[in-house]
Protein backbone atom coordinates (compact mmCIF):
# COMPACT_ATOMS: atom_id res chain seq x y z
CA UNK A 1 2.01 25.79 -17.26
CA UNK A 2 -1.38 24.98 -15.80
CA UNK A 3 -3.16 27.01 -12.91
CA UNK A 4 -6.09 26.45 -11.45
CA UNK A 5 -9.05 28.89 -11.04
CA UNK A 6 -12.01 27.78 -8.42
CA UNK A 7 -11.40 23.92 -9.22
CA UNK A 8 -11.36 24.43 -13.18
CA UNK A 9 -7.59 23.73 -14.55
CA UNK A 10 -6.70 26.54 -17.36
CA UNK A 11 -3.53 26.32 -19.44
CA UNK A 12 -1.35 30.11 -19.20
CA UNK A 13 -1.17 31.32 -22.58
CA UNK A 14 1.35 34.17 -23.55
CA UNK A 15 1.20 34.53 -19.57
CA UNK A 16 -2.50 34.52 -19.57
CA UNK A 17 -5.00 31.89 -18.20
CA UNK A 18 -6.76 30.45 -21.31
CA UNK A 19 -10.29 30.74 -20.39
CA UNK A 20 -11.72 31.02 -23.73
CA UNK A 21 -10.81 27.49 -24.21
CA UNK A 22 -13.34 25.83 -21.86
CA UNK A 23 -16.14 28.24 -22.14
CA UNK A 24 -16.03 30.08 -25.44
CA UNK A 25 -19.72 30.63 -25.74
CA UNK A 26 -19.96 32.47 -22.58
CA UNK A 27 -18.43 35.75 -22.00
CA UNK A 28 -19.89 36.25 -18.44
CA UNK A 29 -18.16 33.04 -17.37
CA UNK A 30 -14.71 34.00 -18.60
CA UNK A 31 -14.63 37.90 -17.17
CA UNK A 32 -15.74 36.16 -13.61
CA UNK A 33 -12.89 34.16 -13.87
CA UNK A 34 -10.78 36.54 -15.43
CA UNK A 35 -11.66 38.65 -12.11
CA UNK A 36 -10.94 35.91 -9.29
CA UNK A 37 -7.53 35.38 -11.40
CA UNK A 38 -6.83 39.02 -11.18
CA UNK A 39 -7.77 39.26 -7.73
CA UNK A 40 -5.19 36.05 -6.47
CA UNK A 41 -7.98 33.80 -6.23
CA UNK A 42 -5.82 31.04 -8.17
CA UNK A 43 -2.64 28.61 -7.68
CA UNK A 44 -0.23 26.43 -9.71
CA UNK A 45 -1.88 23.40 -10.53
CA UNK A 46 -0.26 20.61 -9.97
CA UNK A 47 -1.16 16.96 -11.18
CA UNK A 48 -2.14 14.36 -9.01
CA UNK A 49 1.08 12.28 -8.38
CA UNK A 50 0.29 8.54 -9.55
CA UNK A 51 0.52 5.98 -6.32
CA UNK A 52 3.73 3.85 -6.51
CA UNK A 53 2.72 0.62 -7.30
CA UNK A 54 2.55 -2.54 -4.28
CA UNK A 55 4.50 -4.85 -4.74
CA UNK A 56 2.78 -8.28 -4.05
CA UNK A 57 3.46 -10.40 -1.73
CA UNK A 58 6.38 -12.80 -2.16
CA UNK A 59 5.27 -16.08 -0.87
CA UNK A 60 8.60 -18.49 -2.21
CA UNK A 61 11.05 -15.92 -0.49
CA UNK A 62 8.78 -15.90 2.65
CA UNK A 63 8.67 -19.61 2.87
CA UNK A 64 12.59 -19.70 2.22
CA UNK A 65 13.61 -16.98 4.81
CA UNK A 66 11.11 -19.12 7.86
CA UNK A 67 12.96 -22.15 6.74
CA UNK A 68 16.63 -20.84 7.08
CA UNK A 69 15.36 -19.66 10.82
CA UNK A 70 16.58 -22.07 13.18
CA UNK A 71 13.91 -20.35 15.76
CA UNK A 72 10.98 -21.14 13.73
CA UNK A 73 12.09 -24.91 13.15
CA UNK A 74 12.82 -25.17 16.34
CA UNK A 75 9.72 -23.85 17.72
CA UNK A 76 7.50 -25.90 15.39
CA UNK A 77 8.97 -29.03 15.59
CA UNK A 78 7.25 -28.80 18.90
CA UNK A 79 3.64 -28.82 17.30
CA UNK A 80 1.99 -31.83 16.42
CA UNK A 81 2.51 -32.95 13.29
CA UNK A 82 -0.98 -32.39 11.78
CA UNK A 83 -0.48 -28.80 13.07
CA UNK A 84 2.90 -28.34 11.07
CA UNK A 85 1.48 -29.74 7.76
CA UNK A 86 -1.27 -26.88 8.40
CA UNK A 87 1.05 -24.50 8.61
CA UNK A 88 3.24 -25.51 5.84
CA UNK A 89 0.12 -25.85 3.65
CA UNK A 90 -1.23 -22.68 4.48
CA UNK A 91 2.36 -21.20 3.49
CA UNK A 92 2.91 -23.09 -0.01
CA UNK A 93 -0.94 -22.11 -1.00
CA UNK A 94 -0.14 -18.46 0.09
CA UNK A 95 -2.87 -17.95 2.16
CA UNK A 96 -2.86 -15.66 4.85
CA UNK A 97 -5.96 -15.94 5.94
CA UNK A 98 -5.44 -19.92 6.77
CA UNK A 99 -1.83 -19.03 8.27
CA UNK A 100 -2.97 -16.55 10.40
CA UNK A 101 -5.71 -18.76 12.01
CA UNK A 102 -3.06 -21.97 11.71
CA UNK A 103 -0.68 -19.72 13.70
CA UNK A 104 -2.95 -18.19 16.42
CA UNK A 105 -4.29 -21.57 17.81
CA UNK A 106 -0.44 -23.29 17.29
CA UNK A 107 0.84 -19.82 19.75
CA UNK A 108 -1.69 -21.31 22.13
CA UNK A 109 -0.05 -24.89 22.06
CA UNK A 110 3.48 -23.85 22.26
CA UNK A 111 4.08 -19.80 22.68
CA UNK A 112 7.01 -18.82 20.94
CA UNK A 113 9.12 -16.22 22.67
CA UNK A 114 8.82 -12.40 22.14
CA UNK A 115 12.02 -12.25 19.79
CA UNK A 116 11.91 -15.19 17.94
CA UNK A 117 8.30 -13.67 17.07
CA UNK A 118 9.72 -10.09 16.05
CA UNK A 119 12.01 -11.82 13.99
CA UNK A 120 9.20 -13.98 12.08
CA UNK A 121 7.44 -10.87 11.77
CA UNK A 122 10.14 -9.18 10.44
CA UNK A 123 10.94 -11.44 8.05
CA UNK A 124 7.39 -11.06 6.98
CA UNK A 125 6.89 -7.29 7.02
CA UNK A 126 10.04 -7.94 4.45
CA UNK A 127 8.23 -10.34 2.16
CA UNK A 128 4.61 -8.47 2.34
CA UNK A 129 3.29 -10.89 3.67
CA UNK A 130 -0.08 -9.99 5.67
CA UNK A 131 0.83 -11.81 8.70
CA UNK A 132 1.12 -11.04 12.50
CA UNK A 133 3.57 -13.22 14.74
């Protein structure tokens, strides 16, 4: 077990915080610690959980899932054409940055509706991709 003693970690020892083992040259230092650990002054330590690691973002599952939705076909296959290669591009290069801008000024040619949106942006929230519909 491990406690901690104002910010310095200790191990216990025979139920005893081993203070000896950090400052063994200094006697002053381990009775003033000693005496905040005897007066409460001290709690459990607990390490630092690690962060679970991001997944990154799956671009070929992305591009898959817009494909199979008959909304998003349907609602670019009113953009130009130059405008649709854009988009695709900015897809199969997996940049969000470009796809983002591509998709901002093609919502201004042809809005798509409020649920055919959610659903693109659902699909990908699902993918992690950093996109906003």
């Amino acid at each position: 077990m491990k406690i901690s003693v104002r910010g310095c970690i200790f191990d216990v020892v025979d139920g005893q915080p081993d203070f000896a083992s950090q400052f063994p040259n200094s006697q002053a230092t381990q009775d003033a610690l000693q005496a905040a650990y005897d007066a409460g002054d001290w709690e459990p330590y607990e390490p630092p959980q690690a962060e679970p690691e991001l997944l990154p973002p799956d671009w070929p599952a992305f591009r898959l899932a817009l494909l199979q939705s008959e909304s998003f076909r349907t609602w670019s296959e009113t953009l130009p054409a130059t405008w649709r290669e854009d988009l695709k591009m900015a897809a199969l290069v997996a940049n969000a940055e470009a796809l983002q801008a591509t998709y901002d000024h093609c919502k201004t040619l042809n809005l798509p509706g409020h649920v055919a949106a959610s659903g693109w942006q659902q699909i990908a929230t699902e993918h992690r991709i950093p996109v906003k519909f």
